[in-house]
Protein backbone atom coordinates (compact mmCIF):
# COMPACT_ATOMS: atom_id res chain seq x y z
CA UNK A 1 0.00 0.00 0.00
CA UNK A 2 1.44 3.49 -0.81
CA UNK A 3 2.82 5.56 1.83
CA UNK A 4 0.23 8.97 0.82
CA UNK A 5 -3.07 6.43 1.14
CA UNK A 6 -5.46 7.32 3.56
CA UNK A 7 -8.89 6.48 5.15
CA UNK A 8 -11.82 8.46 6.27
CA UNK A 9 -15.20 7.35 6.89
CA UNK A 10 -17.42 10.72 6.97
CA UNK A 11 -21.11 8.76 8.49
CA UNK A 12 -19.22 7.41 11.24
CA UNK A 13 -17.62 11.14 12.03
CA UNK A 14 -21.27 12.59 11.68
CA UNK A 15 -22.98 10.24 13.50
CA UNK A 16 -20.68 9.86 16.88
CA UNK A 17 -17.85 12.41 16.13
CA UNK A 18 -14.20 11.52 17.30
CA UNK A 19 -13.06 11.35 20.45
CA UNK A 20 -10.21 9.61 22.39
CA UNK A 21 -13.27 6.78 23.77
CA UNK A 22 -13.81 5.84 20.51
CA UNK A 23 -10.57 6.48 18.44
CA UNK A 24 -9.64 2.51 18.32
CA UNK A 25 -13.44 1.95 17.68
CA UNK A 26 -12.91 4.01 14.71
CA UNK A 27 -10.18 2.69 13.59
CA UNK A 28 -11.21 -0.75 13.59
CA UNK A 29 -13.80 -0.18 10.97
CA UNK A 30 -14.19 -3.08 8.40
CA UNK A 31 -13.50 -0.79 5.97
CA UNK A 32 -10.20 0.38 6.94
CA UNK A 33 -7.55 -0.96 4.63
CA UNK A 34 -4.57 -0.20 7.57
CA UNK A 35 -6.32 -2.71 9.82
CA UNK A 36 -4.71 -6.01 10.63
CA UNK A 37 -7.01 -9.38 8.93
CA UNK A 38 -5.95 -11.04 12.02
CA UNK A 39 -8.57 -11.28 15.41
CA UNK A 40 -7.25 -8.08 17.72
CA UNK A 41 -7.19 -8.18 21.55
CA UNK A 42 -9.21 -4.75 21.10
CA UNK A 43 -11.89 -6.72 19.29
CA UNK A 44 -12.04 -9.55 21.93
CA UNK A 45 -12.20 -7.26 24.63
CA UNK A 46 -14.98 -4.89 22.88
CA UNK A 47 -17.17 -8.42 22.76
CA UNK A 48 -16.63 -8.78 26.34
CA UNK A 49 -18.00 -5.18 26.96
CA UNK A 50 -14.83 -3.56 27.64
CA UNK A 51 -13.51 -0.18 26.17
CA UNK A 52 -12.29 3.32 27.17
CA UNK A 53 -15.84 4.70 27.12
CA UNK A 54 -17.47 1.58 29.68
CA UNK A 55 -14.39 1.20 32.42
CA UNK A 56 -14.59 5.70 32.66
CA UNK A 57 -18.48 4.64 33.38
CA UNK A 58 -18.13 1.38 35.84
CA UNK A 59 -14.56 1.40 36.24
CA UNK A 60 -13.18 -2.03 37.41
CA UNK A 61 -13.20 -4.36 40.50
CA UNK A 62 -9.77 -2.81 41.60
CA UNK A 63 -10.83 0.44 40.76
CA UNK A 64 -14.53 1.53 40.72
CA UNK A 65 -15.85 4.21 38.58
CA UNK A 66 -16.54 6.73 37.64
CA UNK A 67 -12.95 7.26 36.10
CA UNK A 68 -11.66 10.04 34.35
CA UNK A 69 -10.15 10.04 31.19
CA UNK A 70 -6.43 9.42 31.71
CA UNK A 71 -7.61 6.54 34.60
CA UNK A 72 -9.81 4.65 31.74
CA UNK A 73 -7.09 4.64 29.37
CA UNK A 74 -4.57 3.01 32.13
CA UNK A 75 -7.16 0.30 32.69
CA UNK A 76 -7.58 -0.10 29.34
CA UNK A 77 -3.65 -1.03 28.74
CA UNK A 78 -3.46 -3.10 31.60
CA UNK A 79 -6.12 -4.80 30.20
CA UNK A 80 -4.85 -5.43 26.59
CA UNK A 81 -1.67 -6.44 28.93
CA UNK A 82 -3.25 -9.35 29.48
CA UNK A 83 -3.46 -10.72 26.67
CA UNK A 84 -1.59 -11.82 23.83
CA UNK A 85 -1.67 -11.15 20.13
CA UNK A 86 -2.01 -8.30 17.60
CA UNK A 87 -3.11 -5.48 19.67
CA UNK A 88 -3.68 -1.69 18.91
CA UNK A 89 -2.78 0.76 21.66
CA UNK A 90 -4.02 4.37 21.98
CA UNK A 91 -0.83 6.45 23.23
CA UNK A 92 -0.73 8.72 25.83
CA UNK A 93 -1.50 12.73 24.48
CA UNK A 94 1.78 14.75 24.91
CA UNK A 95 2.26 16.73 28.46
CA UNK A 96 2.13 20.07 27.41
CA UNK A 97 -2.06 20.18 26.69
CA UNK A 98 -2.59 22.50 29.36
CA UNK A 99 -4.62 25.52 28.04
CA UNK A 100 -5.73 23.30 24.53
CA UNK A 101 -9.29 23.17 23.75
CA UNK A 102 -11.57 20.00 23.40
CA UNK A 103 -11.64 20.54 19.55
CA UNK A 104 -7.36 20.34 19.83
CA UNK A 105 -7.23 17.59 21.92
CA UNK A 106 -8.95 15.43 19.56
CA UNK A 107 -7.33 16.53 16.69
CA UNK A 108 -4.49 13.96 16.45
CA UNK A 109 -4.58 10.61 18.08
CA UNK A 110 -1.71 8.34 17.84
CA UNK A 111 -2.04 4.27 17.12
CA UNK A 112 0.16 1.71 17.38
CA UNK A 113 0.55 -1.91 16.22
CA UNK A 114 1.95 -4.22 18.07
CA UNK A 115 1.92 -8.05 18.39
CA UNK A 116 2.60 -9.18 21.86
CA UNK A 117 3.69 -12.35 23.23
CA UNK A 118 3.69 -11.95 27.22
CA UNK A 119 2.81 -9.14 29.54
CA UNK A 120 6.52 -7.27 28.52
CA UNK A 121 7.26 -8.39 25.44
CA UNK A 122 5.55 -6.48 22.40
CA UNK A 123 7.27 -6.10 18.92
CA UNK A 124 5.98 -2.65 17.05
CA UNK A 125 4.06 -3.40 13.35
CA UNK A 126 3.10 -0.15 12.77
CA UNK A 127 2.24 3.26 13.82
CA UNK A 128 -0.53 5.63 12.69
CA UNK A 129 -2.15 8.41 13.39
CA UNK A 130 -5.83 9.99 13.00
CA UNK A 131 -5.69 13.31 11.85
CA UNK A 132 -8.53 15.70 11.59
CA UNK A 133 -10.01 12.55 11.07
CA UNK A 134 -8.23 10.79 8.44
CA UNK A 135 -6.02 7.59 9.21
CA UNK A 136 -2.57 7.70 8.03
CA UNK A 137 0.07 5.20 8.18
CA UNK A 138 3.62 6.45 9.84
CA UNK A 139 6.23 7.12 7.26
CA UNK A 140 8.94 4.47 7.40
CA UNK A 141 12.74 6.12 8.02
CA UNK A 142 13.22 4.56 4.71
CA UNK A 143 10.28 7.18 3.17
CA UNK A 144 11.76 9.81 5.55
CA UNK A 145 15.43 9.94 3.88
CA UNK A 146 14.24 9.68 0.25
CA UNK A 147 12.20 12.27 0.62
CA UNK A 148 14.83 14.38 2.38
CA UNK A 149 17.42 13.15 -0.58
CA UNK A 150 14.83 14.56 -3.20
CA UNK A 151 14.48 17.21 -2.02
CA UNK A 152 18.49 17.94 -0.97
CA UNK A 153 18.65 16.76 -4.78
CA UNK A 154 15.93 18.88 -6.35
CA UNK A 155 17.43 22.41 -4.54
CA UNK A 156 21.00 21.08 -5.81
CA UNK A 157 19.98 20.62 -9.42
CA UNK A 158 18.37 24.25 -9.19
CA UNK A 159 21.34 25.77 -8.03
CA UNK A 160 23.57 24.01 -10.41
CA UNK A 161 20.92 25.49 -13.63
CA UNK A 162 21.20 29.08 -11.70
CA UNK A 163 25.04 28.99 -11.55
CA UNK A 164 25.78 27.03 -15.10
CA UNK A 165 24.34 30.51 -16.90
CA UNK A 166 27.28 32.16 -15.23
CA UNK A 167 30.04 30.29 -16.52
CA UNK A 168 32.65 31.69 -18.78
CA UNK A 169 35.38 29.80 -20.56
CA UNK A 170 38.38 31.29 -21.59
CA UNK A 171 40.97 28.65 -23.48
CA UNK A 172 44.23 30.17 -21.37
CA UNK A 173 42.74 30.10 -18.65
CA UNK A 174 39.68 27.99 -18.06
CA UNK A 175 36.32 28.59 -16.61
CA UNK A 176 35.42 31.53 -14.82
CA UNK A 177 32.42 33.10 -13.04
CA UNK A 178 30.61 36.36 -14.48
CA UNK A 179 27.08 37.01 -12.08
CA UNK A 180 26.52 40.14 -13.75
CA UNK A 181 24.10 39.37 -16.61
CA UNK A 182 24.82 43.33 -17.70
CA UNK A 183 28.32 43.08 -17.55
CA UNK A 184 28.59 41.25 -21.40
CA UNK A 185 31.34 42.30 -23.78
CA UNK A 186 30.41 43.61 -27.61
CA UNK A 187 31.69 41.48 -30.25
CA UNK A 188 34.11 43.91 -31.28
CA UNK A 189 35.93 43.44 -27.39
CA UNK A 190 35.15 39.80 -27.80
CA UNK A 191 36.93 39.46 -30.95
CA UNK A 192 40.01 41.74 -30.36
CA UNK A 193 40.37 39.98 -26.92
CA UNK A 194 40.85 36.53 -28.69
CA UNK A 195 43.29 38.36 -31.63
CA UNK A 196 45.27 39.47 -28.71
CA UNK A 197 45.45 36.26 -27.34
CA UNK A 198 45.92 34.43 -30.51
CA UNK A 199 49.32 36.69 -30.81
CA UNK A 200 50.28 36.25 -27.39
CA UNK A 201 50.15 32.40 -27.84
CA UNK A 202 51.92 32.37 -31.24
CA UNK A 203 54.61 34.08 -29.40
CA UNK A 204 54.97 31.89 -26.43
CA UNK A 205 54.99 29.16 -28.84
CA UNK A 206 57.81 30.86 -31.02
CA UNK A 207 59.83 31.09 -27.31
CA UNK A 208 59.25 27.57 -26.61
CA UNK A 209 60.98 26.23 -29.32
CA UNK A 210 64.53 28.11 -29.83
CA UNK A 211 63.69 31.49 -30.09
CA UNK A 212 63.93 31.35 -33.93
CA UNK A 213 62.15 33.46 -36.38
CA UNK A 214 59.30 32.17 -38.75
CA UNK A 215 61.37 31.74 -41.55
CA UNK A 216 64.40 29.69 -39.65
CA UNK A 217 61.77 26.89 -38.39
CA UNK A 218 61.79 23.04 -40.19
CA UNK A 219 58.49 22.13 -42.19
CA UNK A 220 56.89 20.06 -39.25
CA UNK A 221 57.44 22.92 -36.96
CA UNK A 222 55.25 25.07 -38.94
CA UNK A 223 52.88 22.42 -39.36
CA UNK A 224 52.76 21.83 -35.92
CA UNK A 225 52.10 25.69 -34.79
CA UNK A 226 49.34 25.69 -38.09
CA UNK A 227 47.90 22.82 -36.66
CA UNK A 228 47.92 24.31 -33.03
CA UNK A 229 46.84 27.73 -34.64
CA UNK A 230 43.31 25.88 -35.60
CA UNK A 231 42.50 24.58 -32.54
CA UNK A 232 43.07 27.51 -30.62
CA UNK A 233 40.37 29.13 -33.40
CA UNK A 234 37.76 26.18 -32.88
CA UNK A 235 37.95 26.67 -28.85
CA UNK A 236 37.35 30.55 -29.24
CA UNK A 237 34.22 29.94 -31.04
CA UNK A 238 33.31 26.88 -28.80
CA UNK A 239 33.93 29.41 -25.90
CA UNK A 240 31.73 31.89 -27.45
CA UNK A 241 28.77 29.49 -28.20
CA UNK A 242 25.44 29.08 -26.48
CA UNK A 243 26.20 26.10 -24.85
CA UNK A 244 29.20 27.69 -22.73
CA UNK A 245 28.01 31.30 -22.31
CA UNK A 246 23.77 30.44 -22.20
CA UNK A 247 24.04 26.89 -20.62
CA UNK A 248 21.76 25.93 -23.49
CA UNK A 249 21.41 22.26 -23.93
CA UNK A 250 23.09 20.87 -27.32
């Protein structure tokens, strides 16, 4: 079952609302794809007449009622305690609900699945929670760190497409960053620049070799520096192309 898939049965919030009494009720509705197929303790219990809503009204031998809210939940545990199988437990609300309205309080409820095989001894299946409502299942740390990865990913990949419009390439000396987009050269700088550099290259070239003049140089030296000549003209104009200056895709 996906992750996102939820439940909500809208006559059965009409008809007796949702409170903490009947939270499990409602959550064991036949129609509730989250629910176990298995026979719950809840559900042998609710045949026997027992629930939150019935032990806050009569309470137990032990304890007599009436009970308040917090007290029928306790015997409620203790009495899923005793016994063994799948069980669904209602936790505990959070300690901080002082001041929180009726309507707040029963606006998230908290379930868990568990299987247990002695009084101690429970092994968690599941957690959901009711919100507004609506069942959820709890995300699995699994969902929790590809979601996180996505979205680390998708704010990467956006900053990457923000930056790669910025890039300059110069064949000397290699990329370089330009943010101002009103900072371009004309064509008439662009071209003189790479002239200039053309020259300067020729003559580091020239120096490299032995400091001999054009005409003094063997036949494969001035094939080489022809041949070296027309590559530095092909990476001008790749430098100057859409692809390096726009980030446009080929």
């Amino acid at each position: 079952m996906s992750e996102t898939a939820s439940f909500v049965d809208p006559v059965f919030l009409a008809r007796f609302g949702l409170t903490r009494i009947n939270a499990i009720d409602y959550f064991l509705h036949p129609l509730n794809p989250f629910r176990t197929k298995a026979k719950t303790s809840n559900e042998v219990l609710a045949m026997q007449g027992i629930n939150i809503g019935t032990l806050m009204q009569w309470g137990t031998g032990a304890r007599p009622g009436p009970l308040s809210l917090e007290q029928g939940e306790d015997e409620y545990r203790v009495a899923l305690a005793r016994l063994t199988g799948e069980q669904y437990e209602l936790l505990p609300m959070a300690n901080n609900t002082e001041g929180m309205t009726p309507q707040q309080m029963s606006a998230l409820f908290t379930i868990r699945h568990v299987h247990r095989t002695s009084h101690n001894n429970t092994k968690v299946l599941g957690i959901y929670y009711i919100l507004e409502g609506v069942i959820y299942k709890s995300p699995t740390v699994r969902g929790l760190m590809k979601a996180n990865v996505t979205r680390t990913l998708e704010g990467l990949s956006e900053a990457c497409d923000a930056l790669s419009v910025c890039a300059r390439y110069d064949p000397s000396s290699g990329y370089s960053w330009k943010f101002d987009p009103n900072d371009d050269d004309d064509e008439d700088e662009d071209n003189t620049f790479y002239s200039s550099l053309q020259e300067k290259r020729k003559r580091r070239r020239r120096q490299i070799l032995d400091n001999r003049r054009p005409g003094e140089r063997t036949a494969e030296e001035e094939e080489g520096i022809r041949a070296s000549e027309a590559i530095d003209r092909i990476l001008s104009r790749i430098s100057k192309s859409d692809v390096v200056v726009k980030g446009k895709p080929i």
